[in-house]
Protein backbone atom coordinates (compact mmCIF):
# COMPACT_ATOMS: atom_id res chain seq x y z
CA UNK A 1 -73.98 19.57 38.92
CA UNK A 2 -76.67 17.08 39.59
CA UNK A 3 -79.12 14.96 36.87
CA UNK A 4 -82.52 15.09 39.10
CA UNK A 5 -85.42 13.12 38.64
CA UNK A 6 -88.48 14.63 40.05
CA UNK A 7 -91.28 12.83 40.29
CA UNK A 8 -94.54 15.24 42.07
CA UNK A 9 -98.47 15.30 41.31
CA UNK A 10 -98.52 19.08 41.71
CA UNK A 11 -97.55 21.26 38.74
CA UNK A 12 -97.01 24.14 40.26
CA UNK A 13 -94.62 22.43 43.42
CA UNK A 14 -92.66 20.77 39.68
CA UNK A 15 -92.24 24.35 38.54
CA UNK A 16 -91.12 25.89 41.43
CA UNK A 17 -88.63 23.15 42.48
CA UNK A 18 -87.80 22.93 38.76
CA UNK A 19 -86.72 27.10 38.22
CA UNK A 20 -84.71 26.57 41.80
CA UNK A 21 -82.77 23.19 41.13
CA UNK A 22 -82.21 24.75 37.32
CA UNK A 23 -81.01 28.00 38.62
CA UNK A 24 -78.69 26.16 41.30
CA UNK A 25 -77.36 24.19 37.81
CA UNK A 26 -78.80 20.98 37.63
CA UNK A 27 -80.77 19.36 35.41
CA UNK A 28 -84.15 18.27 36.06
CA UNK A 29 -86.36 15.69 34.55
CA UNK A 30 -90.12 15.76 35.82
CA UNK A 31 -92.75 13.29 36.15
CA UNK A 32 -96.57 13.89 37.82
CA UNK A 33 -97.21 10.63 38.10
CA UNK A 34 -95.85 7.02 38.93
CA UNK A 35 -96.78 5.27 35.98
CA UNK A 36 -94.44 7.55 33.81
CA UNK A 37 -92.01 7.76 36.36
CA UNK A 38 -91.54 4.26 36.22
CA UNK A 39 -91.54 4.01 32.68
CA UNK A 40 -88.75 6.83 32.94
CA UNK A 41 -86.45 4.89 35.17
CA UNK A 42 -86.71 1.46 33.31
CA UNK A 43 -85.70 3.20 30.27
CA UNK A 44 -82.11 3.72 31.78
CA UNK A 45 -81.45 7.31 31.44
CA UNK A 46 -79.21 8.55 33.85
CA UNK A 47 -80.10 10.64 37.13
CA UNK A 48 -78.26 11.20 40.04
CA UNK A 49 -81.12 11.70 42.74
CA UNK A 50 -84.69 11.64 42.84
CA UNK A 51 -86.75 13.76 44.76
CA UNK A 52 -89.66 11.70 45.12
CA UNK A 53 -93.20 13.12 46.77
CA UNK A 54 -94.25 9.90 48.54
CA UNK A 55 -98.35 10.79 47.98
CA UNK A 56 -99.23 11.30 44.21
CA UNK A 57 -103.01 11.45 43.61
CA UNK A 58 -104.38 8.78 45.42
CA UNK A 59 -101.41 6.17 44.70
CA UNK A 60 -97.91 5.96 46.61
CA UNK A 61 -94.37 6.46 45.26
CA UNK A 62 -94.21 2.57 46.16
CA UNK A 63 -93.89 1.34 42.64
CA UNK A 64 -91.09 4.19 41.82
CA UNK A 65 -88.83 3.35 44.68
CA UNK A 66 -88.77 -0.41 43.75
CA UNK A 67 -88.13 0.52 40.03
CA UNK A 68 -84.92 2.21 41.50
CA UNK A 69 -83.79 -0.39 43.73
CA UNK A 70 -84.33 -2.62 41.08
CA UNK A 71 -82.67 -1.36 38.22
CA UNK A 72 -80.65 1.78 39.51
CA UNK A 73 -80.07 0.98 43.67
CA UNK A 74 -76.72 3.93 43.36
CA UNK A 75 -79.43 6.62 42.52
CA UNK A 76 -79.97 8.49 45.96
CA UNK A 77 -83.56 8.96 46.92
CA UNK A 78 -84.74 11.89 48.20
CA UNK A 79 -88.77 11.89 49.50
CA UNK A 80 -90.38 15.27 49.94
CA UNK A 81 -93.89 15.13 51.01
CA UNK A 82 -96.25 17.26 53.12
CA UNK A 83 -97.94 14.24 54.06
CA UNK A 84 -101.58 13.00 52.99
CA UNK A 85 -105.48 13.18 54.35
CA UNK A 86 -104.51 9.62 56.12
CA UNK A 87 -100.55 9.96 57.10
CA UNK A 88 -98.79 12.41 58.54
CA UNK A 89 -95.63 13.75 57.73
CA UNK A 90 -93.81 11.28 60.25
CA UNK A 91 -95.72 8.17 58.95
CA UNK A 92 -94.30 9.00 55.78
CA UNK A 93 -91.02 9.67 56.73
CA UNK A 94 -90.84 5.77 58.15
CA UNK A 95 -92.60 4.61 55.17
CA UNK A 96 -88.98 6.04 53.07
CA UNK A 97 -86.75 4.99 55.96
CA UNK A 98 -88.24 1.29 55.48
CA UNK A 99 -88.00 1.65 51.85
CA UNK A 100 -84.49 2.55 52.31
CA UNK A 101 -84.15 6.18 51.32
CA UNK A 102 -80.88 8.75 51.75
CA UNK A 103 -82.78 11.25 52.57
CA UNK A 104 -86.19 13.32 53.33
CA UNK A 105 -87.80 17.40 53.16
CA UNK A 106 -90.93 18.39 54.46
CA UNK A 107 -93.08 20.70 52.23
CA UNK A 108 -92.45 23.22 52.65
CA UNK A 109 -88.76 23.28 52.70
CA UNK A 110 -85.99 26.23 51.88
CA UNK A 111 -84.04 26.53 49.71
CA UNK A 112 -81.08 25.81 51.94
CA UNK A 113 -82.36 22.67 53.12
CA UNK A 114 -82.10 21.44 50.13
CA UNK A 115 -78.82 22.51 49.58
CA UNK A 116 -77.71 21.22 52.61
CA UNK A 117 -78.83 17.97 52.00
CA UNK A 118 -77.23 17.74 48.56
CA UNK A 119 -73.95 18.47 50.15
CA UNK A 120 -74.65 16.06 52.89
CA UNK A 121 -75.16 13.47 49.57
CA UNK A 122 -72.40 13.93 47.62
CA UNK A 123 -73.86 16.06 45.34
């Protein structure tokens, strides 16, 4: 099974995805925010995907996606966002297709989706 990075502002969104991707048999390394995210990546542990929510308190998932296509561009990216107060979902989904992602969920996704698109990566 997959090594996930998650990287999410909202704890309870990390525990839920968390008990599902564990239960499924992968294993999951969180982060709320980008600073330690970042910090995360750079220190070269290995992940296989990273489901990424694009809007994380006020900041953008900016600064993680460039720390991946910097120093690990064969991690797949995966964004999952509900969108913000000033984007919607489909701003954010061209925001990640600029930024070169593999793919993207909207919150709230199933289960299956998710599954899906693992499949659909590889994974």
């Amino acid at each position: 099974m997959a090594s996930i990075l998650l990287v999410d502002d909202n704890t309870l969104v990390i525990a839920a995805l968390t008990d599902l991707l564990e239960a499924d048999g992968h294993d999951v390394i969180a982060h709320e925010g980008v600073a330690s995210a970042v910090a995360f990546i750079e220190g070269g542990t290995h992940v296989d995907v990273a489901l990424i929510d694009y809007w994380l308190s006020g900041e953008t998932a900016e600064q993680v996606l460039v720390a991946l296509r910097r120093t690990r561009p064969d991690v797949a990216v995966v964004l999952i966002t509900g969108g913000s107060e000033t984007a919607s979902v489909e701003t954010t989904r061209w925001l990640g297709v600029l930024d070169g992602i593999d793919g993207f969920l909207q919150k709230p996704f199933l289960r299956e989706d998710l599954r899906l698109l693992f499949e659909k990566l590889g994974l």
